[in-house]
Every structure is written in structure tokens, then in C-alpha cells.
Protein backbone atom coordinates (compact mmCIF):
# COMPACT_ATOMS: atom_id res chain seq x y z
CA UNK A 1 -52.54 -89.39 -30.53
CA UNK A 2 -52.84 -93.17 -29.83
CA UNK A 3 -50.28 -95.23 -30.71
CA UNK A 4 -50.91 -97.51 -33.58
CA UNK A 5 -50.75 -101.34 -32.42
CA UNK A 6 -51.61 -104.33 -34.56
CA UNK A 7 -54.25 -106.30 -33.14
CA UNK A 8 -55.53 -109.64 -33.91
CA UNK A 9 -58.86 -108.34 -34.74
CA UNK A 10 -57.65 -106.21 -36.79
CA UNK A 11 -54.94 -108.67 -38.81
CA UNK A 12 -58.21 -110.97 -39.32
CA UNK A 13 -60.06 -108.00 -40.33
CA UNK A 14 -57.51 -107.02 -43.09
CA UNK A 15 -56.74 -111.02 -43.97
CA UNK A 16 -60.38 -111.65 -44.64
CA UNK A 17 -60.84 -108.39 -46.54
CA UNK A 18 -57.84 -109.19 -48.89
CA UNK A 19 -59.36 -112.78 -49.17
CA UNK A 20 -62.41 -111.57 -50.34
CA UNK A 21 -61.32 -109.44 -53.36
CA UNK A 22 -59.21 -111.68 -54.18
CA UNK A 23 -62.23 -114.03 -54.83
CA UNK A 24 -63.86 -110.99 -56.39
CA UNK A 25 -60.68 -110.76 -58.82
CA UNK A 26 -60.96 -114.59 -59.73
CA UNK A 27 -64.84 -113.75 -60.57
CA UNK A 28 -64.13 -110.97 -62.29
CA UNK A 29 -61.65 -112.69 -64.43
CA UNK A 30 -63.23 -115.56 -64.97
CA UNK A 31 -66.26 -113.44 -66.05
CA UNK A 32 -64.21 -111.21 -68.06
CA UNK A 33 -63.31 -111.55 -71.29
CA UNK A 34 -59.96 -112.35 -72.01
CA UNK A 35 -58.07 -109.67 -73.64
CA UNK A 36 -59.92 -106.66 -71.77
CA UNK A 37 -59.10 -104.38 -69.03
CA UNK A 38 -61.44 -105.32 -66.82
CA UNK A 39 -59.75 -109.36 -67.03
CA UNK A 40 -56.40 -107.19 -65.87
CA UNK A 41 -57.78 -105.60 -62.94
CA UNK A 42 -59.60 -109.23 -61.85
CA UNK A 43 -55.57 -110.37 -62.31
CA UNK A 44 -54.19 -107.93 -60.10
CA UNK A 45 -57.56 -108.28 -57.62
CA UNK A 46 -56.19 -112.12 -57.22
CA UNK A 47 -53.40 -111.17 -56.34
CA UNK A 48 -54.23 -109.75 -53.11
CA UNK A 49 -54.53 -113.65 -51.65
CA UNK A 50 -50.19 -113.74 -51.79
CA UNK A 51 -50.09 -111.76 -48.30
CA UNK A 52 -52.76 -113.34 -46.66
CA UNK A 53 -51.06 -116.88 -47.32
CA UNK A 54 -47.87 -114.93 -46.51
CA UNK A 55 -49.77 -113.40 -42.92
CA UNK A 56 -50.97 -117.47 -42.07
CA UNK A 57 -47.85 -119.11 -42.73
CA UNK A 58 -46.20 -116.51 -40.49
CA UNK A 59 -49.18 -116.81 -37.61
CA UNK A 60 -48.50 -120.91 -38.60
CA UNK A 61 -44.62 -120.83 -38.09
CA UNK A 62 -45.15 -118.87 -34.74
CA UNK A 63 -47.33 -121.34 -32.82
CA UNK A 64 -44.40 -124.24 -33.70
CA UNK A 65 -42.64 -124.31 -30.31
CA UNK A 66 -39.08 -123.52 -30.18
CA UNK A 67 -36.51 -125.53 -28.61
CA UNK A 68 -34.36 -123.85 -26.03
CA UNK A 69 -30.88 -122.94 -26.73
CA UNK A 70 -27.81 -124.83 -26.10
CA UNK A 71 -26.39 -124.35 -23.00
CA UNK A 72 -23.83 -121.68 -23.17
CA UNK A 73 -21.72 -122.17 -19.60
CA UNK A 74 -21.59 -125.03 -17.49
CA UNK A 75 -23.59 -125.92 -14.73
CA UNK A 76 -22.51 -124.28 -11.85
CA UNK A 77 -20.85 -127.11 -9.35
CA UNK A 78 -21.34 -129.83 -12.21
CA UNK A 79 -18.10 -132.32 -11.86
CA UNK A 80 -15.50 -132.31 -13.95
CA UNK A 81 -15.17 -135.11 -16.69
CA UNK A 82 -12.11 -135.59 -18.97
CA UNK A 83 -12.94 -135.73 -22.43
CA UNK A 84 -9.24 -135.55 -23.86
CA UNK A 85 -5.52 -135.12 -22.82
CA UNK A 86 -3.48 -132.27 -24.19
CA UNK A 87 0.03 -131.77 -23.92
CA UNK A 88 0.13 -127.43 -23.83
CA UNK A 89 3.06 -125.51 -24.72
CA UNK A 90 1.95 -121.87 -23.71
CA UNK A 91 2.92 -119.20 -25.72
CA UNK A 92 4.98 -115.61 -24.99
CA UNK A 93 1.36 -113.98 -24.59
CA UNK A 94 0.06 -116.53 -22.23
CA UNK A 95 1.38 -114.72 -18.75
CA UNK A 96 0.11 -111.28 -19.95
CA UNK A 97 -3.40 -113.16 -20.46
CA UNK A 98 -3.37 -114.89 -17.76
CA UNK A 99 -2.58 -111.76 -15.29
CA UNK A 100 -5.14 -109.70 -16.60
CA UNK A 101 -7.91 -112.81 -16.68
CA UNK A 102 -9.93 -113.21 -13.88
CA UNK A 103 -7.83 -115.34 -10.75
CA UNK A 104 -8.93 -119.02 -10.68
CA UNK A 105 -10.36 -118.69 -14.70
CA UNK A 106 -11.09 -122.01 -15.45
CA UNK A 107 -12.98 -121.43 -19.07
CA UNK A 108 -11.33 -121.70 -22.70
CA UNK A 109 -12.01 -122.16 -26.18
CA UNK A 110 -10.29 -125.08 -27.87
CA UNK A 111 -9.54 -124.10 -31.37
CA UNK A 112 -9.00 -126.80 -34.38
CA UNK A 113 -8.79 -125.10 -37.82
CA UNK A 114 -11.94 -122.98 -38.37
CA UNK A 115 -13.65 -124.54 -35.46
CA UNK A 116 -14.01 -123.45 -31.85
CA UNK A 117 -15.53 -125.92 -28.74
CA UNK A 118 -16.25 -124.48 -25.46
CA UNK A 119 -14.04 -125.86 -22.82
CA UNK A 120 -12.51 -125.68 -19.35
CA UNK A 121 -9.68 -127.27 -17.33
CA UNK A 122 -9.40 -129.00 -14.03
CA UNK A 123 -7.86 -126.13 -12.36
CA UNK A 124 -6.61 -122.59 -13.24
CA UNK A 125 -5.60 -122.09 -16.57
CA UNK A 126 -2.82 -120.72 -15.29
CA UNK A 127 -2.43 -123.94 -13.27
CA UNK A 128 -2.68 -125.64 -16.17
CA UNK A 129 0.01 -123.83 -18.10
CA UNK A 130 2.29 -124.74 -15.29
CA UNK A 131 1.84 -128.64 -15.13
CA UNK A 132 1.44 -128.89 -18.45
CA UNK A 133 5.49 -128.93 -18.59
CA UNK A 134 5.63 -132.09 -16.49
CA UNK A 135 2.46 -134.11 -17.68
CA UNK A 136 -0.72 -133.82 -20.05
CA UNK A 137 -3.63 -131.75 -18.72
CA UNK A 138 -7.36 -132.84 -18.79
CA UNK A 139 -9.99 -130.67 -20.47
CA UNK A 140 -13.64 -130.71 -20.68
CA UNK A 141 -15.94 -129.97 -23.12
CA UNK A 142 -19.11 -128.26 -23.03
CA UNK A 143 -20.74 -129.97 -25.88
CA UNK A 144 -18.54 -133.25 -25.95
CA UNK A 145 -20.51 -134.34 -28.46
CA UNK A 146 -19.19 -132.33 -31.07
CA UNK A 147 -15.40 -132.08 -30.13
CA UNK A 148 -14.11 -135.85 -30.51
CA UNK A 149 -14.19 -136.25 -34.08
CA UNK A 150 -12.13 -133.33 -34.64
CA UNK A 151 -9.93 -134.12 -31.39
CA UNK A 152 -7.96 -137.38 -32.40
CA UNK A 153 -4.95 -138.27 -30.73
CA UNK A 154 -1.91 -135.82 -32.16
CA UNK A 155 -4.26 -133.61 -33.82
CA UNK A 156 -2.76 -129.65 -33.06
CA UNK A 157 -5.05 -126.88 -31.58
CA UNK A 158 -4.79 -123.55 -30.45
CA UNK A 159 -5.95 -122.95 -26.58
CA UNK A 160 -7.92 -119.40 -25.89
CA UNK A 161 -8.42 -117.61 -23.15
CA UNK A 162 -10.74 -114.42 -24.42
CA UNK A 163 -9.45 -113.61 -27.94
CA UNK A 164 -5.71 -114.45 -27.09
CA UNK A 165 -4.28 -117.73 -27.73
CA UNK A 166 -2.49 -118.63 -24.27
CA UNK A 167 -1.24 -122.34 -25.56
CA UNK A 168 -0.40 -124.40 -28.38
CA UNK A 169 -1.26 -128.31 -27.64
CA UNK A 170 -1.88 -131.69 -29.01
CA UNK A 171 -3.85 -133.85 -28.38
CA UNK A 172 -2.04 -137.06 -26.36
CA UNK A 173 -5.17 -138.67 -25.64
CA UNK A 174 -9.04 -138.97 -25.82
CA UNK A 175 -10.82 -139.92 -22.54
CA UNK A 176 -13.83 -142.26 -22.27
């Protein structure tokens, strides 16, 4: 048995058949008279034009062209930039994390309220955990567009690695 595929031809087949009776149906109402059976099956005739717009509005919408995605990772060898300061106080999971994470995992999720901002840190984040006792660490964002609005100096946030929270911090400052 072949398989049953939708074809153009065959969309523009069924498009212009549906067009055409619903032009029938607008004849036959308009021809009709008013309170009759034959005016109701003109009405429901005209309705056949609702998925044809419906079928060109779709064939319309796919020919806009899309934009591509926001980058989701950074740019393999990119340099790193400062966007803020954070003082980090890890917390008790943070060494359990950090031993099962991948050595050298430089990516995290800064968390403020109900929002989350891709992020990474100079180092390790398990370097980072360790300095950040003796002096503020910088992070990057991916999107650093976003992040500095919500990132003003003292604001409190919640530092991820995966799903787990590996540091409490605040911000000490924002970097230009």
C-alpha cells in the first residue's frame, strides 16, 4: 500500500476545490430565498472558504524566515569578560557537587528570584568556591544583556551547578 503523503499539488487541488463551492454556496444563497433550505445549505457551502484561508495563512507564516536561536553555550576559546563581582559563601552541598561535576567545570546558573542567567567563572567552580573566602570572584554572563538590571550591587542570588545550589552570593560589584 503506498503511503499517503501530502503534496503540494494536491493541497492546491483541495484549496481550490473548497474555494470553489464556497463561491457556489455564496451563489446559491444569494439566489436563494431567504428562509429556505436550500439558503442553509448555500450557508454551510460558504463555509468551506474558513480552511482554505486557514491552509494560506499557514503556507504564509511558513515562508517568514526564522531567526536562529540564542546561543545556548559559549564560544569555545571566547575570552573571559567580567560582568559582575560576587562575594560566594558555598553551601554544605557544594563539595558533594562539586566532586561528582565534571573536573575543571567552569559553567553555572546564576539564580535571582524566579530568574535564571547562564553563567561561568574564571576558573573551576570549585576554584572559585575556594577564593571566594579571601576576595570576590568574577563571573560572566552568557547573555549580559539581560543579567545587569537584576544584578545590582548587594542584590542576593543563589549559584547552581546542575540542579544543586553550590553557593549563596551577593553581588559586591558590577563590571563595565
Amino acid at each position: 500500500m503506498p503511503s499517503a503523503t501530502a503534496r503540494s499539488t494536491g493541497r492546491q487541488r483541495a484549496m481550490a476545490v473548497m474555494l470553489l463551492l464556497a463561491v457556489i454556496g455564496a451563489a446559491i444563497r444569494y439566489l436563494a430565498p431567504q428562509p429556505s433550505t436550500l439558503h442553509d445549505v448555500g450557508t454551510l457551502l460558504l463555509v468551506l472558504w474558513l480552511p482554505a484561508v486557514g491552509n494560506l495563512i499557514a503556507w504564509l507564516v511558513r515562508r517568514i524566515p526564522r531567526r536562529p536561536p540564542p546561543a545556548t553555550e559559549f564560544a569555545e576559546g571566547s575570552a573571559f569578560t567580567a560582568h559582575l563581582q560576587a562575594e560566594l559563601s558555598p553551601t554544605p552541598e557544594a563539595a558533594d557537587v562539586m566532586a561528582a561535576a565534571e573536573p575543571g567545570q567552569r559553567l553555572c546558573t546564576v539564580i535571582v528570584g524566579r530568574q535564571g542567567f547562564t553563567a561561568r567563572v574564571e576558573g573551576s567552580v570549585t576554584a572559585a568556591l575556594q577564593a571566594a573566602r579571601s576576595a570576590p570572584v568574577p563571573i560572566e554572563f552568557l547573555h549580559p544583556a539581560h543579567a545587569p538590571g537584576q544584578l545590582a550591587p548587594g542584590t542576593r542570588f543563589f549559584l547552581l551547578v546542575g540542579n544543586t545550589a553550590v553557593a549563596t552570593a551577593t553581588v559586591a560589584a558590577q563590571s563595565r
